[in-house]
C-alpha atoms as a PDB file:
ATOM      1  CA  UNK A   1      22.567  14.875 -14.733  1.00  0.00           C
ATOM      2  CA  UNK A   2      22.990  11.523 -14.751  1.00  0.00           C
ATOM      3  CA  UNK A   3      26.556   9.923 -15.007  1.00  0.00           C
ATOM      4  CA  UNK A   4      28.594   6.667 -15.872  1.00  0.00           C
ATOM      5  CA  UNK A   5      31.817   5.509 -15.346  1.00  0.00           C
ATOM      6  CA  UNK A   6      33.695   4.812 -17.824  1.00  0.00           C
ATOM      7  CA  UNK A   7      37.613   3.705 -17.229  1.00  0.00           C
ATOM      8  CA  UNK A   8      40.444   3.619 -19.845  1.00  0.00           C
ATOM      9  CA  UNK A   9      44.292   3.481 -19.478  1.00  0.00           C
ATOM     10  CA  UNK A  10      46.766   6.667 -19.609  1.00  0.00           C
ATOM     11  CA  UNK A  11      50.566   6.608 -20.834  1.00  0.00           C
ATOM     12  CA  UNK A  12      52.536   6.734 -17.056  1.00  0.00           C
ATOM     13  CA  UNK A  13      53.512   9.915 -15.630  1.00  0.00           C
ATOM     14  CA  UNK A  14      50.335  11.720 -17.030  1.00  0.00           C
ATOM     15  CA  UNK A  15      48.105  11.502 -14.260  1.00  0.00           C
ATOM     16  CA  UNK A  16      49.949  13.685 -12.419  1.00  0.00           C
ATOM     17  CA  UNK A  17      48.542  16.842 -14.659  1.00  0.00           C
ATOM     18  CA  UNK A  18      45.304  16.018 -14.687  1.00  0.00           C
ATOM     19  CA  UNK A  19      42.793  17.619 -12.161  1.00  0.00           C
ATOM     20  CA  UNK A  20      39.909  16.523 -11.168  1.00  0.00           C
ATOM     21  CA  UNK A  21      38.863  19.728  -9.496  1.00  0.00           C
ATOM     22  CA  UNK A  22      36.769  20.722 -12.757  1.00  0.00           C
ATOM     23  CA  UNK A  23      34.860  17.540 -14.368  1.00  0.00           C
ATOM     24  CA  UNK A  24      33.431  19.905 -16.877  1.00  0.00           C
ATOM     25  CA  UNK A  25      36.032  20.698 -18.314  1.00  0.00           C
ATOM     26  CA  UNK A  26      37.670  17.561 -18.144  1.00  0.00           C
ATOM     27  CA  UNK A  27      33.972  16.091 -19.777  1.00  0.00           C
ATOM     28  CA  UNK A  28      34.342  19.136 -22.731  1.00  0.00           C
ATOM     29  CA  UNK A  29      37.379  18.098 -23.295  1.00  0.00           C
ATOM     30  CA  UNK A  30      36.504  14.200 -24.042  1.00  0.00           C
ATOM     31  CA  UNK A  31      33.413  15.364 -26.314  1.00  0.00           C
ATOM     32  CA  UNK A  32      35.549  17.510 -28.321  1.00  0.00           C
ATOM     33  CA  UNK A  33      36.348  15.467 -31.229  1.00  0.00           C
ATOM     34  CA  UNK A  34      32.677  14.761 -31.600  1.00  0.00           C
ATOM     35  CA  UNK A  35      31.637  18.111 -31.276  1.00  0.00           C
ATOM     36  CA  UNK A  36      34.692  19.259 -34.408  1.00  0.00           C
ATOM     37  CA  UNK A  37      33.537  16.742 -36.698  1.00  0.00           C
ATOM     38  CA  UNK A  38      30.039  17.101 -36.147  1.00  0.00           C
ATOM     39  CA  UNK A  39      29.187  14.086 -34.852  1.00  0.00           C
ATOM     40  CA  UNK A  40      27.291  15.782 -32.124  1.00  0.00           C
ATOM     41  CA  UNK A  41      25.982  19.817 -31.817  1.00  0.00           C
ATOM     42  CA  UNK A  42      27.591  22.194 -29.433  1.00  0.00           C
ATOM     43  CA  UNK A  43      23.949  22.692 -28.114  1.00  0.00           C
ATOM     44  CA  UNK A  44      23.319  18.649 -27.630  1.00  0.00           C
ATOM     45  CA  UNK A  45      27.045  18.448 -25.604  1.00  0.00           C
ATOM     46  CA  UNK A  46      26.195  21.164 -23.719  1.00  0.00           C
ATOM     47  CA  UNK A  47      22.878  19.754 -22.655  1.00  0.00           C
ATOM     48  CA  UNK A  48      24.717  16.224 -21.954  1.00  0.00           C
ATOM     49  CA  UNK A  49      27.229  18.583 -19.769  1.00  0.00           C
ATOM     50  CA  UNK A  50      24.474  20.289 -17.818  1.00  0.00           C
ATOM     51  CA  UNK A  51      25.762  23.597 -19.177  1.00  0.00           C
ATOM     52  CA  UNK A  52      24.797  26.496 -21.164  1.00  0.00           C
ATOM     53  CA  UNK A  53      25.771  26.116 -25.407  1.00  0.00           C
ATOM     54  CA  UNK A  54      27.719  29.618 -24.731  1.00  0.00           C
ATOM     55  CA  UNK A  55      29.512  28.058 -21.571  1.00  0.00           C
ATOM     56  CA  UNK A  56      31.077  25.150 -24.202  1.00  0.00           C
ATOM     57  CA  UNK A  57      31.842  28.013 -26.056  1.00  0.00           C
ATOM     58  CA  UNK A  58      33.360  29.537 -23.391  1.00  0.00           C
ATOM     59  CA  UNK A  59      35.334  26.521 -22.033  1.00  0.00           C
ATOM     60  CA  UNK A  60      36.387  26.140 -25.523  1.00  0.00           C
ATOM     61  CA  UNK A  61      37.554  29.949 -26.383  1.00  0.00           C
ATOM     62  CA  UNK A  62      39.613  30.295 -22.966  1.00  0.00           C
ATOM     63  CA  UNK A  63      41.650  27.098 -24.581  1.00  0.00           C
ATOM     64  CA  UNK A  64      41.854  28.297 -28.021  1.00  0.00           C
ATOM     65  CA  UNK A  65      40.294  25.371 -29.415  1.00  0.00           C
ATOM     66  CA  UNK A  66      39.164  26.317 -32.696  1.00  0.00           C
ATOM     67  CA  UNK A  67      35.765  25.939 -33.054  1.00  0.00           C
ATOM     68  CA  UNK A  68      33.461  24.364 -35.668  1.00  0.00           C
ATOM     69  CA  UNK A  69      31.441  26.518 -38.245  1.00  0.00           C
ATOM     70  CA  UNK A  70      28.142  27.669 -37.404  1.00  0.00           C
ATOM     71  CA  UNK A  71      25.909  25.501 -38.589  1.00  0.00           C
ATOM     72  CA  UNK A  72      21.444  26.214 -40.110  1.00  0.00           C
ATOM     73  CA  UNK A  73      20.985  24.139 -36.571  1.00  0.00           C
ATOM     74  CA  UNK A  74      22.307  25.982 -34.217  1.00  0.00           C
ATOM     75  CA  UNK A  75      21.422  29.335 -36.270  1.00  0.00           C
ATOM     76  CA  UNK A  76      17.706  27.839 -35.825  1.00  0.00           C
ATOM     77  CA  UNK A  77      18.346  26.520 -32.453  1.00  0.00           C
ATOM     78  CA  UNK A  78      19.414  30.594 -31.548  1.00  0.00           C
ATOM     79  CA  UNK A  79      16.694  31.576 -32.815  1.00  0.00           C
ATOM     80  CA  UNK A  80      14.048  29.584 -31.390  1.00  0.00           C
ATOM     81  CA  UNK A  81      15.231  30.191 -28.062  1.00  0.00           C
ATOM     82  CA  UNK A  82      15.182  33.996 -28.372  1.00  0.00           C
ATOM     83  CA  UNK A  83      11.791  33.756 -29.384  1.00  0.00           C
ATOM     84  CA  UNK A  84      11.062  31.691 -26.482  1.00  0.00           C
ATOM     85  CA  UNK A  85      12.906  34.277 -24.207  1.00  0.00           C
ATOM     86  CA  UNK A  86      11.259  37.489 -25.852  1.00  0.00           C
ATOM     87  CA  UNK A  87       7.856  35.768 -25.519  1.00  0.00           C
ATOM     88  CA  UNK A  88       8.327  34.596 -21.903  1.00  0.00           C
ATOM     89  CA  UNK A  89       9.353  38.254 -21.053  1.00  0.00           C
ATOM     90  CA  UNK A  90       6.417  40.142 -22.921  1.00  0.00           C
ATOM     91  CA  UNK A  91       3.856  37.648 -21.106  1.00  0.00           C
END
């Protein structure tokens, strides 16, 4: 994956909480917004994360972030990629 840096400034005393032991999360977390008001797919932030579209969910269940409606896209998406799967595996 490649990466930029991006900077931006923090009320004082906050830093303190945040970790940077898990920049996944910490990435899920900034692409959030996008991904409620579907600005972007859980499947395309995922990809841009280097994770799985079920990991984001993941990451995003163990928060209790509520979680945008399943959309025809990623019902197609699902679908494509279980064909892919069940087609690799009877090959």
């Amino acid at each position: 994956m490649t990466t930029e840096t991006i900077s931006f400034e923090i009320p004082v005393g906050i830093r303190q909480y945040i970790s940077d032991n898990s920049p996944v999360l910490r990435n899920a977390l900034l692409i959030y917004p996008a991904v409620m008001d579907e600005r972007i797919s859980r499947g395309r932030a995922a990809e841009l994360l280097g994770i799985s579209k079920y990991d984001l969910i993941d990451i995003y269940n163990s928060m209790k972030l509520p979680q945008p409606e399943i959309s025809e896209e990623d019902i197609a998406d699902d679908v494509n990629t279980l064909r892919s799967l069940l087609g690799e595996s009877m090959a």
